[in-house]
C-alpha atoms as a PDB file:
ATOM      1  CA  UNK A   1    -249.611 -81.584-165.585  1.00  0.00           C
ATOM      2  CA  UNK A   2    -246.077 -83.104-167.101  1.00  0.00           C
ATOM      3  CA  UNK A   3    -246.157 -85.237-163.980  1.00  0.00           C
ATOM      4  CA  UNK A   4    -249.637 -86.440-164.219  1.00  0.00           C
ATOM      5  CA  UNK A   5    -248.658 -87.426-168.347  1.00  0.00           C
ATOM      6  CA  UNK A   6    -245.560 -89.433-166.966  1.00  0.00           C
ATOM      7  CA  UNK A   7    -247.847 -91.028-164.616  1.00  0.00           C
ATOM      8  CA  UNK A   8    -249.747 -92.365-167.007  1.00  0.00           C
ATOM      9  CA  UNK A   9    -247.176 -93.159-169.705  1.00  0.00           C
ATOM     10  CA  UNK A  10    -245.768 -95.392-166.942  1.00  0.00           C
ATOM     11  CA  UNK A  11    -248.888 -97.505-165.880  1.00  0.00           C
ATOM     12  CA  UNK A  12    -249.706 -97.732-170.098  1.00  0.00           C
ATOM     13  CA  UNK A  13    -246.141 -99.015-170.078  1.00  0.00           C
ATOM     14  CA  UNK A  14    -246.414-101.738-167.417  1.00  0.00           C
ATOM     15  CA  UNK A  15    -250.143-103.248-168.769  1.00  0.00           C
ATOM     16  CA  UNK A  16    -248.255-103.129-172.060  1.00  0.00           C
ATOM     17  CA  UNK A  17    -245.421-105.089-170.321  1.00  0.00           C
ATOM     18  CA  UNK A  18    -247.881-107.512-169.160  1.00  0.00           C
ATOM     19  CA  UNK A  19    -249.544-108.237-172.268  1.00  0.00           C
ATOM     20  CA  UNK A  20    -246.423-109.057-173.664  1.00  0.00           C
ATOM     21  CA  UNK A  21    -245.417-111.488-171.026  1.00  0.00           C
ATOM     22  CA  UNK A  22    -248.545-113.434-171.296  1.00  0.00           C
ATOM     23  CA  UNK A  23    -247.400-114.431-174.513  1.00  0.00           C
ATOM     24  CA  UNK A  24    -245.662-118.199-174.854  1.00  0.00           C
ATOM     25  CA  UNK A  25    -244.872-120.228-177.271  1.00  0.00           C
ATOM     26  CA  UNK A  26    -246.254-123.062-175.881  1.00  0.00           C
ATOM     27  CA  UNK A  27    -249.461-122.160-176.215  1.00  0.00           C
ATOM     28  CA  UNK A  28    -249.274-122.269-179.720  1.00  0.00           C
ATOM     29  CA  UNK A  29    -250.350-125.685-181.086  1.00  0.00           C
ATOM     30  CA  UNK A  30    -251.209-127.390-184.585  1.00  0.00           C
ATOM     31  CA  UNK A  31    -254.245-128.260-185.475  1.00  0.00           C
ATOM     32  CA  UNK A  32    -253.657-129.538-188.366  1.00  0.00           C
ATOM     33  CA  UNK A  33    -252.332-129.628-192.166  1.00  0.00           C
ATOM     34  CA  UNK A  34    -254.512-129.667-195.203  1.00  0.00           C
ATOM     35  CA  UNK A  35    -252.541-130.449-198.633  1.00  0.00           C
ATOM     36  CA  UNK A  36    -254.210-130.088-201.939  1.00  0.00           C
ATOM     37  CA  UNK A  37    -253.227-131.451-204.866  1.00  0.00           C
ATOM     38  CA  UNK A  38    -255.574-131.215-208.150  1.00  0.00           C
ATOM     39  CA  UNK A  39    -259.187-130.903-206.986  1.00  0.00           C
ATOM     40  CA  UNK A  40    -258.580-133.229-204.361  1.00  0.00           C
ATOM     41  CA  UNK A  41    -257.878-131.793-200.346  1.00  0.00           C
ATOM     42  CA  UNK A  42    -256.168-134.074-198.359  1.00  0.00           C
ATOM     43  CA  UNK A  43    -256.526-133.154-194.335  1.00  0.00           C
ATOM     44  CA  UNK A  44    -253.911-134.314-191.946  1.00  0.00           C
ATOM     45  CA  UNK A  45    -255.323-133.590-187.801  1.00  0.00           C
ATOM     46  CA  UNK A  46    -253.763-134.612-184.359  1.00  0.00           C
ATOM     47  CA  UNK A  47    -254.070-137.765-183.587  1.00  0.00           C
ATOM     48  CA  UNK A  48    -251.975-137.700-180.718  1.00  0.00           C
ATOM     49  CA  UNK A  49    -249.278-135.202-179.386  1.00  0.00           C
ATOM     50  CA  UNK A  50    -245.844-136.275-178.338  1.00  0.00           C
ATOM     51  CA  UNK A  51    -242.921-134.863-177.007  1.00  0.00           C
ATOM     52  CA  UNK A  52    -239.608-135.099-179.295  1.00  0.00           C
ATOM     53  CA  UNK A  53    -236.841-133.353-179.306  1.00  0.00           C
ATOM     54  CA  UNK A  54    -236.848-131.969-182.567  1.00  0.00           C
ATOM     55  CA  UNK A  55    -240.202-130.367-181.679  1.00  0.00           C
ATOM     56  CA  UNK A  56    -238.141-128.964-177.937  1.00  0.00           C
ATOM     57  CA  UNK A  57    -235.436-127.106-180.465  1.00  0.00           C
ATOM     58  CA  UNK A  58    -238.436-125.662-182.897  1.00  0.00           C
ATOM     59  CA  UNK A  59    -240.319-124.575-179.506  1.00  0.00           C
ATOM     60  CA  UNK A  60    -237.071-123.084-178.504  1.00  0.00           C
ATOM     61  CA  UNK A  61    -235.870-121.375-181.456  1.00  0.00           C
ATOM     62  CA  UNK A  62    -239.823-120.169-181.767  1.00  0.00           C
ATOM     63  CA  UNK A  63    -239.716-118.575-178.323  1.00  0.00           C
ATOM     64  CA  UNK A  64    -236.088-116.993-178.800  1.00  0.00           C
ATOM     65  CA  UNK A  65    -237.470-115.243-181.823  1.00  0.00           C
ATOM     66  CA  UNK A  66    -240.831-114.068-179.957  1.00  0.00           C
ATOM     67  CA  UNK A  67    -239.061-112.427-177.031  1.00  0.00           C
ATOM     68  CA  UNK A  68    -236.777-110.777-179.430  1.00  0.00           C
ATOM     69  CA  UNK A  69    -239.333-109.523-181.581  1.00  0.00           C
ATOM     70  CA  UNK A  70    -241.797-108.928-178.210  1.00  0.00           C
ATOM     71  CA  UNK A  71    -238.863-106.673-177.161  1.00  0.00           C
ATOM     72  CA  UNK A  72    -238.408-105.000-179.956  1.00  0.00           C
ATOM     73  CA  UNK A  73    -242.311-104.061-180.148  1.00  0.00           C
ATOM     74  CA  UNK A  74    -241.835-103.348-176.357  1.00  0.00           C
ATOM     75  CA  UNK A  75    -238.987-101.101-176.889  1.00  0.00           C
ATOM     76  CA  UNK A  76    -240.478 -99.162-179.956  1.00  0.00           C
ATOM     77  CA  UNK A  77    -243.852 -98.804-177.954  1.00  0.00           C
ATOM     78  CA  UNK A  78    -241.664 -97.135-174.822  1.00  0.00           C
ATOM     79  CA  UNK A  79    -239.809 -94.727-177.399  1.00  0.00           C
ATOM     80  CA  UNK A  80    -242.752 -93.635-179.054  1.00  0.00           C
ATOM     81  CA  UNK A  81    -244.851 -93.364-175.615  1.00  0.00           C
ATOM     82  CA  UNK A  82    -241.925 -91.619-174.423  1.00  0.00           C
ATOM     83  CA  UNK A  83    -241.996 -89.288-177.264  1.00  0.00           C
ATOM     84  CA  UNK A  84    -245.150 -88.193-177.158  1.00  0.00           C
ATOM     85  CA  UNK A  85    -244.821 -87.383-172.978  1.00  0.00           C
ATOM     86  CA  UNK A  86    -242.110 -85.155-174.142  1.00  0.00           C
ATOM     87  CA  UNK A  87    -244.245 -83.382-176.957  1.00  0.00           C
ATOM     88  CA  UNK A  88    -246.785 -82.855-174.806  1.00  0.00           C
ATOM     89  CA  UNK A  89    -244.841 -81.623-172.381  1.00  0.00           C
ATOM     90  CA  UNK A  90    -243.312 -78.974-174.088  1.00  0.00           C
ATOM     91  CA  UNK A  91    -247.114 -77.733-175.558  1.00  0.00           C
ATOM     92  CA  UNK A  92    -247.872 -77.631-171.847  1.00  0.00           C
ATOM     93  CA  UNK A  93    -243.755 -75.457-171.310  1.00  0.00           C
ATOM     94  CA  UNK A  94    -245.034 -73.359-173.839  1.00  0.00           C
ATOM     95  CA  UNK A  95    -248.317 -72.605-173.329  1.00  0.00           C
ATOM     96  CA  UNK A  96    -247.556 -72.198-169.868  1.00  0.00           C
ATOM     97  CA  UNK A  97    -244.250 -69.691-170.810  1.00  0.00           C
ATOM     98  CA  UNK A  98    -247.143 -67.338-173.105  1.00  0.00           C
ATOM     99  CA  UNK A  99    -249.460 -67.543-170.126  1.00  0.00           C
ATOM    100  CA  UNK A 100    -246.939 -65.977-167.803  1.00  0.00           C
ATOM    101  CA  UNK A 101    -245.755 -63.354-170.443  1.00  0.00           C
ATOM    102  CA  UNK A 102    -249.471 -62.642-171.096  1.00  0.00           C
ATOM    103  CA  UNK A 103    -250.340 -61.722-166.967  1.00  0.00           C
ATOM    104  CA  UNK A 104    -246.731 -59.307-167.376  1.00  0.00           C
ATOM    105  CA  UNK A 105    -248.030 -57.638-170.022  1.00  0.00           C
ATOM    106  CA  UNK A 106    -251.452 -57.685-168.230  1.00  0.00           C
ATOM    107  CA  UNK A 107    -249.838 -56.191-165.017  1.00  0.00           C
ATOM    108  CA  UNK A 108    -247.638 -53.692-166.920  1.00  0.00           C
ATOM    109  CA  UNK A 109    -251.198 -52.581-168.586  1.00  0.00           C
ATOM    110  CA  UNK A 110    -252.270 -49.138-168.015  1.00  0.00           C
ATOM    111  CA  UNK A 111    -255.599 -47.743-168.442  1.00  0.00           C
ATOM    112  CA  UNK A 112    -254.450 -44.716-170.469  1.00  0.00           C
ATOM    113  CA  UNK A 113    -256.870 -41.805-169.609  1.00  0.00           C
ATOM    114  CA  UNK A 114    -258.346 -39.665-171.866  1.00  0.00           C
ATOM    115  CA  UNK A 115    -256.299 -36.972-173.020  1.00  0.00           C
ATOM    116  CA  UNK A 116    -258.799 -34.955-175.469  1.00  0.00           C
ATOM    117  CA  UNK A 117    -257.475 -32.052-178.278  1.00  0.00           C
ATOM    118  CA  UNK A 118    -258.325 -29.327-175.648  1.00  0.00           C
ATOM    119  CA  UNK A 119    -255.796 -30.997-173.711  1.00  0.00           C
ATOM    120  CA  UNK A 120    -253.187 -30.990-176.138  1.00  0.00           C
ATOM    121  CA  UNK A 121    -253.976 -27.618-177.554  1.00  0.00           C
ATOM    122  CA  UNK A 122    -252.767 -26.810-173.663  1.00  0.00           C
ATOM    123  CA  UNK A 123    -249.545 -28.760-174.012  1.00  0.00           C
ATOM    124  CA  UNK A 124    -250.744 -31.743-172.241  1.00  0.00           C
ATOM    125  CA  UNK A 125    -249.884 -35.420-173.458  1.00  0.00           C
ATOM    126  CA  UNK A 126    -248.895 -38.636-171.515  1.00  0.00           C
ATOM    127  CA  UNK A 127    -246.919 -41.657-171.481  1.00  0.00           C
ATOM    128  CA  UNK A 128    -246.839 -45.095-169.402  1.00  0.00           C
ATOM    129  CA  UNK A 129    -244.707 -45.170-166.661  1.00  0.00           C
ATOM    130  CA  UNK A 130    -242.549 -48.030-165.310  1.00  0.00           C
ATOM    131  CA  UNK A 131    -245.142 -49.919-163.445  1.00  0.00           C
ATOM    132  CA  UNK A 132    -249.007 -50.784-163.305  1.00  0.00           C
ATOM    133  CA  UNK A 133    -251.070 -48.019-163.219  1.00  0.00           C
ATOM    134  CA  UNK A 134    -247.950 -45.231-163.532  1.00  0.00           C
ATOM    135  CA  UNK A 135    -248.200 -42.588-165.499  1.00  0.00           C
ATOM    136  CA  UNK A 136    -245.770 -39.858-166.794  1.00  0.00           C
ATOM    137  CA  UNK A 137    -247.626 -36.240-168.189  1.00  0.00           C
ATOM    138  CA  UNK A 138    -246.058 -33.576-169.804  1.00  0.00           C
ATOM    139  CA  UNK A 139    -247.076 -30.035-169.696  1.00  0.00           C
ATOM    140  CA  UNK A 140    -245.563 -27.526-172.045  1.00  0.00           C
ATOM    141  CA  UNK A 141    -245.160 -24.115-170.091  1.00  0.00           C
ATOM    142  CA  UNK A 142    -242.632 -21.410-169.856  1.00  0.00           C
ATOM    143  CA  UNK A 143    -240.060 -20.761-166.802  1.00  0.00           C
ATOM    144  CA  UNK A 144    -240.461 -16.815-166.280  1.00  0.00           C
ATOM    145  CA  UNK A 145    -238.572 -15.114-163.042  1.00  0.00           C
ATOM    146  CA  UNK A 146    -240.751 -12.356-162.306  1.00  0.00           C
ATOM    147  CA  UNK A 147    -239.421 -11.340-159.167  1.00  0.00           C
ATOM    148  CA  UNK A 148    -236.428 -11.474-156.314  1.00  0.00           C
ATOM    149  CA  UNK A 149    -237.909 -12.333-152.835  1.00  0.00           C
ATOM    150  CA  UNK A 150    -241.116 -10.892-153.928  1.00  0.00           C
ATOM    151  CA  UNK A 151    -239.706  -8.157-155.544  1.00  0.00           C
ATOM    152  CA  UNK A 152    -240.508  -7.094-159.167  1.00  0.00           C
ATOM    153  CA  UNK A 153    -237.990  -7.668-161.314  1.00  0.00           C
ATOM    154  CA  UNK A 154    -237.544  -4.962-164.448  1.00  0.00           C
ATOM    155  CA  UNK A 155    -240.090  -5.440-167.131  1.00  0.00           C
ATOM    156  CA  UNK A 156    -237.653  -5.539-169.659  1.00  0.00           C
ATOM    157  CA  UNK A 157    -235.378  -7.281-168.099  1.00  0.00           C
ATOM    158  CA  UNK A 158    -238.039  -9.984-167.189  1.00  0.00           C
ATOM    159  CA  UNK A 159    -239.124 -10.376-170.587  1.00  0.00           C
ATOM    160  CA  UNK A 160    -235.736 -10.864-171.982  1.00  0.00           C
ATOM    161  CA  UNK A 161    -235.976 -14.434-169.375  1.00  0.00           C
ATOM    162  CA  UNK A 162    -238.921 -15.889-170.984  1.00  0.00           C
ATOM    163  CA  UNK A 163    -237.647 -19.735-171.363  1.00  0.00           C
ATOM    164  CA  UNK A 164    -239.756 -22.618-172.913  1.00  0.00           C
ATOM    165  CA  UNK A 165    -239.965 -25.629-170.628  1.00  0.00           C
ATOM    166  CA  UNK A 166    -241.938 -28.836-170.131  1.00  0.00           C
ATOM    167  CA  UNK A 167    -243.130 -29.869-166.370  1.00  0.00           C
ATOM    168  CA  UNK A 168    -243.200 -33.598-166.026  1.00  0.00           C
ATOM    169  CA  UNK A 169    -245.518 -34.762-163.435  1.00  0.00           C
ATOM    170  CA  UNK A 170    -245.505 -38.442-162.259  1.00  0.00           C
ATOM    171  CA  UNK A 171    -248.652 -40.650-161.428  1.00  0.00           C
ATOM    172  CA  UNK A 172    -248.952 -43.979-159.680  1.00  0.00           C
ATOM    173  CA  UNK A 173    -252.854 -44.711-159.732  1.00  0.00           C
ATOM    174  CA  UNK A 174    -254.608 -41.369-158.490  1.00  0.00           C
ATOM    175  CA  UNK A 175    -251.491 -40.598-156.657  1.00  0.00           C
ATOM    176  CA  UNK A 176    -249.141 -37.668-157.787  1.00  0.00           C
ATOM    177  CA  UNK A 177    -245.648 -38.746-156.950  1.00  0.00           C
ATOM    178  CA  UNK A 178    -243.688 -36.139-158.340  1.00  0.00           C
ATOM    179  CA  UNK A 179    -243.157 -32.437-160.163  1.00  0.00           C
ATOM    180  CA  UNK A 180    -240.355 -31.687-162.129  1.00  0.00           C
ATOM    181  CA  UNK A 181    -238.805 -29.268-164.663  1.00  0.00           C
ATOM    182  CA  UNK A 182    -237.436 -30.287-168.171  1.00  0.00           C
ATOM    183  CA  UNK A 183    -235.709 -29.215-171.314  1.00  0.00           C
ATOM    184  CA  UNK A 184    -238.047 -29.546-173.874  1.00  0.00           C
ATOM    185  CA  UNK A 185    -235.690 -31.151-176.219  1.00  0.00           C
ATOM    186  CA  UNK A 186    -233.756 -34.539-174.009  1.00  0.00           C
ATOM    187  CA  UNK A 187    -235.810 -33.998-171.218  1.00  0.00           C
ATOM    188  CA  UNK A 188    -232.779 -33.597-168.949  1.00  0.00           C
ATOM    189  CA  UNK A 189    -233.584 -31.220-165.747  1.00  0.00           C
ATOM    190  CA  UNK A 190    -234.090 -27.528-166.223  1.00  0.00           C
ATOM    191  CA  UNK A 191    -231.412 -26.038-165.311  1.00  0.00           C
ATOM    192  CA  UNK A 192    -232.549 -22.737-162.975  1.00  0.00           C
ATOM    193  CA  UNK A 193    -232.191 -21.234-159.451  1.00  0.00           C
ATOM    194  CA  UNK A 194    -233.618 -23.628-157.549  1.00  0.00           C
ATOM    195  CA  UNK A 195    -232.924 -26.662-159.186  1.00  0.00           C
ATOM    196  CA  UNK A 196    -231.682 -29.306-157.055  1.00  0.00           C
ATOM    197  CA  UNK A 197    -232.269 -32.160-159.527  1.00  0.00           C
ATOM    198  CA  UNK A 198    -235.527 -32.623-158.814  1.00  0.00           C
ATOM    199  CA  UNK A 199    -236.591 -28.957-158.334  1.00  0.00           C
ATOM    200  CA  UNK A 200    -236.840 -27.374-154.661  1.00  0.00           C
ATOM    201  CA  UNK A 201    -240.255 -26.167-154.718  1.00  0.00           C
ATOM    202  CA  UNK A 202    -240.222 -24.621-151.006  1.00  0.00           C
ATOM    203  CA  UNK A 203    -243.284 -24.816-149.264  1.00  0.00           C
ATOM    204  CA  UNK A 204    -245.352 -25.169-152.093  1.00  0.00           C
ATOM    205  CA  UNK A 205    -247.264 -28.399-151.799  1.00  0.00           C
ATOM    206  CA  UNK A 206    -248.947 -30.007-155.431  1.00  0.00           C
ATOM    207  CA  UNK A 207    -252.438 -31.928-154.900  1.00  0.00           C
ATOM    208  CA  UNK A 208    -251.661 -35.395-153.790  1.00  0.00           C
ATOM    209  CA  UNK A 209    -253.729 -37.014-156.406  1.00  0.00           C
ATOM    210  CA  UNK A 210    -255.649 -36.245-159.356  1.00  0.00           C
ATOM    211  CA  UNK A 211    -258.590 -37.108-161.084  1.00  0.00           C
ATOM    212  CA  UNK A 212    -258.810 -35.682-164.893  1.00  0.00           C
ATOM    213  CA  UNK A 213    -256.107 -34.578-167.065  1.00  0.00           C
ATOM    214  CA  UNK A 214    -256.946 -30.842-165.967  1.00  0.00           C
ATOM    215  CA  UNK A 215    -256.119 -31.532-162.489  1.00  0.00           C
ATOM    216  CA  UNK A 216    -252.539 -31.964-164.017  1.00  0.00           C
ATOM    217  CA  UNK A 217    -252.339 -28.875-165.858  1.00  0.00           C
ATOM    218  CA  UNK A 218    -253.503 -27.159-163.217  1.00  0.00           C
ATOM    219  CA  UNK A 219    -250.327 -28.679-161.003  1.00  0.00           C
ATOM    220  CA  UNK A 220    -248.449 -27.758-164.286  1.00  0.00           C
ATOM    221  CA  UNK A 221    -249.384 -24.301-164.004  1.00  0.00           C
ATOM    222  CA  UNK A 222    -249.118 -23.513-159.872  1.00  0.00           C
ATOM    223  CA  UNK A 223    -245.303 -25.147-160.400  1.00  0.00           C
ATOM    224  CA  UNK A 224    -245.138 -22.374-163.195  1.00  0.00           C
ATOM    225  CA  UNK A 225    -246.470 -19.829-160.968  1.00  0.00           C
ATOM    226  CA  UNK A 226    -244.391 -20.577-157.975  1.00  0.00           C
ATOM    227  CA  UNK A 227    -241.049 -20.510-160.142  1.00  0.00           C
ATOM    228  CA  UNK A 228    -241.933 -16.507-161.063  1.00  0.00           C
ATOM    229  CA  UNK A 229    -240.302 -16.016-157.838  1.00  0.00           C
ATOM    230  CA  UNK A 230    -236.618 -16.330-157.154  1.00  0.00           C
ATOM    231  CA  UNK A 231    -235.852 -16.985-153.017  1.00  0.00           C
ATOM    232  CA  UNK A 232    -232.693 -16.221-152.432  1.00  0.00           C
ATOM    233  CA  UNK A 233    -232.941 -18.288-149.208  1.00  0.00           C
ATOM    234  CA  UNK A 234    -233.081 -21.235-150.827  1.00  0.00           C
ATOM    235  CA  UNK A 235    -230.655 -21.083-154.108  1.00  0.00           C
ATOM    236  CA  UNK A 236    -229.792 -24.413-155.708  1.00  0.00           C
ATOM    237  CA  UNK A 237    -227.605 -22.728-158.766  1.00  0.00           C
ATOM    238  CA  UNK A 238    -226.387 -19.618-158.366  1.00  0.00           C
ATOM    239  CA  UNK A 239    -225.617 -19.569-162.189  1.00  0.00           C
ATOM    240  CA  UNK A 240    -228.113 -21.392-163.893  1.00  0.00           C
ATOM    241  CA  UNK A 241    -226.620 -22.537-167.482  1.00  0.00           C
ATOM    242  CA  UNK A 242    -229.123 -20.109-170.228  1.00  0.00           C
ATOM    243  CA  UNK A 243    -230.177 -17.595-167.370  1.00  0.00           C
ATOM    244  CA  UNK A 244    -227.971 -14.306-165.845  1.00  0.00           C
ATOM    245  CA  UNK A 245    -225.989 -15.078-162.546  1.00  0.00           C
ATOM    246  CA  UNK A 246    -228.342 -14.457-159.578  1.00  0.00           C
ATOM    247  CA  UNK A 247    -226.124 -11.086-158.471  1.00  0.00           C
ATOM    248  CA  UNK A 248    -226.927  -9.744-162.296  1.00  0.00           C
ATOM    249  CA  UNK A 249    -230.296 -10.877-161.738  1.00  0.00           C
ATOM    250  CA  UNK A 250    -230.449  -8.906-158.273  1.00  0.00           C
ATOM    251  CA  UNK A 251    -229.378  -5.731-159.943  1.00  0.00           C
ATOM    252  CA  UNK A 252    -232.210  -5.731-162.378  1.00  0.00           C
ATOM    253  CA  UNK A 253    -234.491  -5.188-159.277  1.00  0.00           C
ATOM    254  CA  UNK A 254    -235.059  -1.334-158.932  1.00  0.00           C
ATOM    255  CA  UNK A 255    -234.046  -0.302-155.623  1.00  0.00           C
ATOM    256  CA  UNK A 256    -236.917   1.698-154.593  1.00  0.00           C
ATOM    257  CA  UNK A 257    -239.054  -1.752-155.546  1.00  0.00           C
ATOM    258  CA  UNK A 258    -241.664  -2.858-153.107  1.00  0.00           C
ATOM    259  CA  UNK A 259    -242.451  -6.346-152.021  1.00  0.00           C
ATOM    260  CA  UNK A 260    -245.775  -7.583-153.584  1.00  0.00           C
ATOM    261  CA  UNK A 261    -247.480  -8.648-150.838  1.00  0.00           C
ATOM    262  CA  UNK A 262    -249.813 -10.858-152.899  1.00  0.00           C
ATOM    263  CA  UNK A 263    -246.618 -12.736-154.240  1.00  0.00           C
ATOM    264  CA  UNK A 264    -245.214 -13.281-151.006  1.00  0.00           C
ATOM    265  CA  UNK A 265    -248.665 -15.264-149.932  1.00  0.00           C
ATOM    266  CA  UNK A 266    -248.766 -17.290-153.325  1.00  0.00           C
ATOM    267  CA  UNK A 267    -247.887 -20.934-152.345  1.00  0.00           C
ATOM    268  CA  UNK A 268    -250.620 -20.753-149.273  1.00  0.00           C
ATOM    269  CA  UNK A 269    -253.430 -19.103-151.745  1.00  0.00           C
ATOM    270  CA  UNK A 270    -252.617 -21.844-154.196  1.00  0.00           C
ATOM    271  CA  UNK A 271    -253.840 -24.378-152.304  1.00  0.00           C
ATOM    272  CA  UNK A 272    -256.663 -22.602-151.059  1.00  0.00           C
ATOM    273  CA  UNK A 273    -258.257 -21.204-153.842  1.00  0.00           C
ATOM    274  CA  UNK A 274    -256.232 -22.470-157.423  1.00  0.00           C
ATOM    275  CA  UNK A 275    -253.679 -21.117-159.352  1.00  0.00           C
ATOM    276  CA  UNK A 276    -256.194 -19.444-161.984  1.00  0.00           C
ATOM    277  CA  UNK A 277    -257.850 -17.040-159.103  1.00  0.00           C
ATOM    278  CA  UNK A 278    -254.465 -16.220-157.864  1.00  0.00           C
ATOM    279  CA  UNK A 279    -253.067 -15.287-161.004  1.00  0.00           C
ATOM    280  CA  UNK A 280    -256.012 -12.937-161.657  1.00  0.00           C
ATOM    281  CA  UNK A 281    -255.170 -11.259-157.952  1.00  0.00           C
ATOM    282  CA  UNK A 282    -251.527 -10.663-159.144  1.00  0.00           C
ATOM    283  CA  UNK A 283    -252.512  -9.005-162.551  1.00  0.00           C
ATOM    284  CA  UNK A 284    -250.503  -8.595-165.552  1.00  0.00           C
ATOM    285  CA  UNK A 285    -246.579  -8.408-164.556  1.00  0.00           C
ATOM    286  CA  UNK A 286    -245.713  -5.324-166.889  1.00  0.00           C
ATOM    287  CA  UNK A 287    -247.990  -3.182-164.977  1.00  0.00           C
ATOM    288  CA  UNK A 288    -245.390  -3.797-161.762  1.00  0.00           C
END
């Protein structure tokens, strides 16, 4: 566009340019003088024209003034023509400069989906991510060890671990990228036994995408579910900062306690069936 506006400021420039040229002096002739005087005109024509050389200096002095005043028109023309190729130019720089910012801000745009007050009432809300289409949800739950390798940790003991703590689950487009554990106040990483910074979640696999904003409290809530259980074969943190070392936590497991069966199968029967049947299978934890 800027180089299309020079393009024609130049050829305006050159007809201009030629205009100007075409000009001369000598083309300029006398035809005449008329005198009054009273109520009487008196008109002088051409009789004859003749070369003299008074007439050579006026033509002379004539034409030296014309090209100075033809190049001063010339030269003010140019500046001004010049000027407004420049203007333009920077309308076009700008425009152009809001354009661009516009189809960021267009790219950056997420569609944000529609988190209701049932949602919320479940600790559900969501932010945008760092990219189109990403997404960042946070589910407010509560990180409660239940058992040691499948083992039922005591009651009382268990309740005393009861720990607020918000899962943050990542979206780009339908696709869940990631699961993690946070303090609800910062958001820095939970700090627990198998918290590797992002959590080790074993063999538990989360639903590669989602659909509706209960799809991700429903991730929310196996990831809650899975954590009940402490695996000593895979410790991150031994001594979690806010929860007992794991050997105090060990001792809190009676020693005639049995494995629960149903616990030991819970990652694979989360993905079959759903966290919410599952849960009903293992019943209420005090009656362990």
């Amino acid at each position: 566009m800027t180089d299309r506006l020079r393009d024609r400021a130049k050829k305006a420039t050159e007809e201009m340019d030629t205009v100007l040229q075409q000009m001369d002096v000598d083309t300029i002739r006398t035809e005449g003088i008329t005198i009054r005087t009273g109520n009487r005109i008196l008109k002088l024509t051409v009789a004859d024209d003749q070369e003299t050389t008074i007439e050579d200096e006026m033509r002379e002095e004539f034409r030296e003034k014309i090209r100075e005043r033809l190049q001063e028109i010339k030269s003010r023309l140019n500046s001004k023509i010049t000027e407004m190729v420049e203007f333009t130019s920077q309308i076009r720089e700008e425009a152009e400069r809001k354009e661009r910012e516009l189809q960021r801000q267009l790219d950056r745009a997420v569609p944000m989906p529609d988190v209701l007050w049932n949602h919320a009432q479940r600790g559900l809300s969501v932010v945008k991510g760092d990219g189109k289409g990403r997404l960042i949800w946070f589910v407010q739950g509560i990180y409660k060890p239940l058992f040691v390798d499948s083992k039922p940790i005591d009651a009382r003991y268990a309740k005393k671990l009861i720990t607020p703590v918000v899962f943050v689950i990542r979206t780009d487009g339908k696709y869940v990228k990631g699961v993690s554990t946070r303090k609800p106040l910062g958001l820095g990483y939970f700090s627990h036994y198998h918290q590797s910074e992002p959590d080790c979640w074993g063999n538990w696999k989360w639903e590669s995408q989602w659909k509706t904003p209960d799809d991700i409290i429903n991730i929310a809530r196996q990831g809650e579910a899975v954590l009940e259980n402490v695996n000593t074969g895979s410790i991150a943190k031994s001594e979690p900062r806010g929860l007992p070392r794991l050997e105090t936590l060990k001792r809190h497991v009676p020693r005639n306690a049995k494995k629960n069966a149903k616990n030991e199968r819970l990652g694979t029967d989360m993905e079959r069936i759903g966290v919410g049947q599952v849960r009903s299978e293992l019943g209420d934890v005090w009656e362990t």
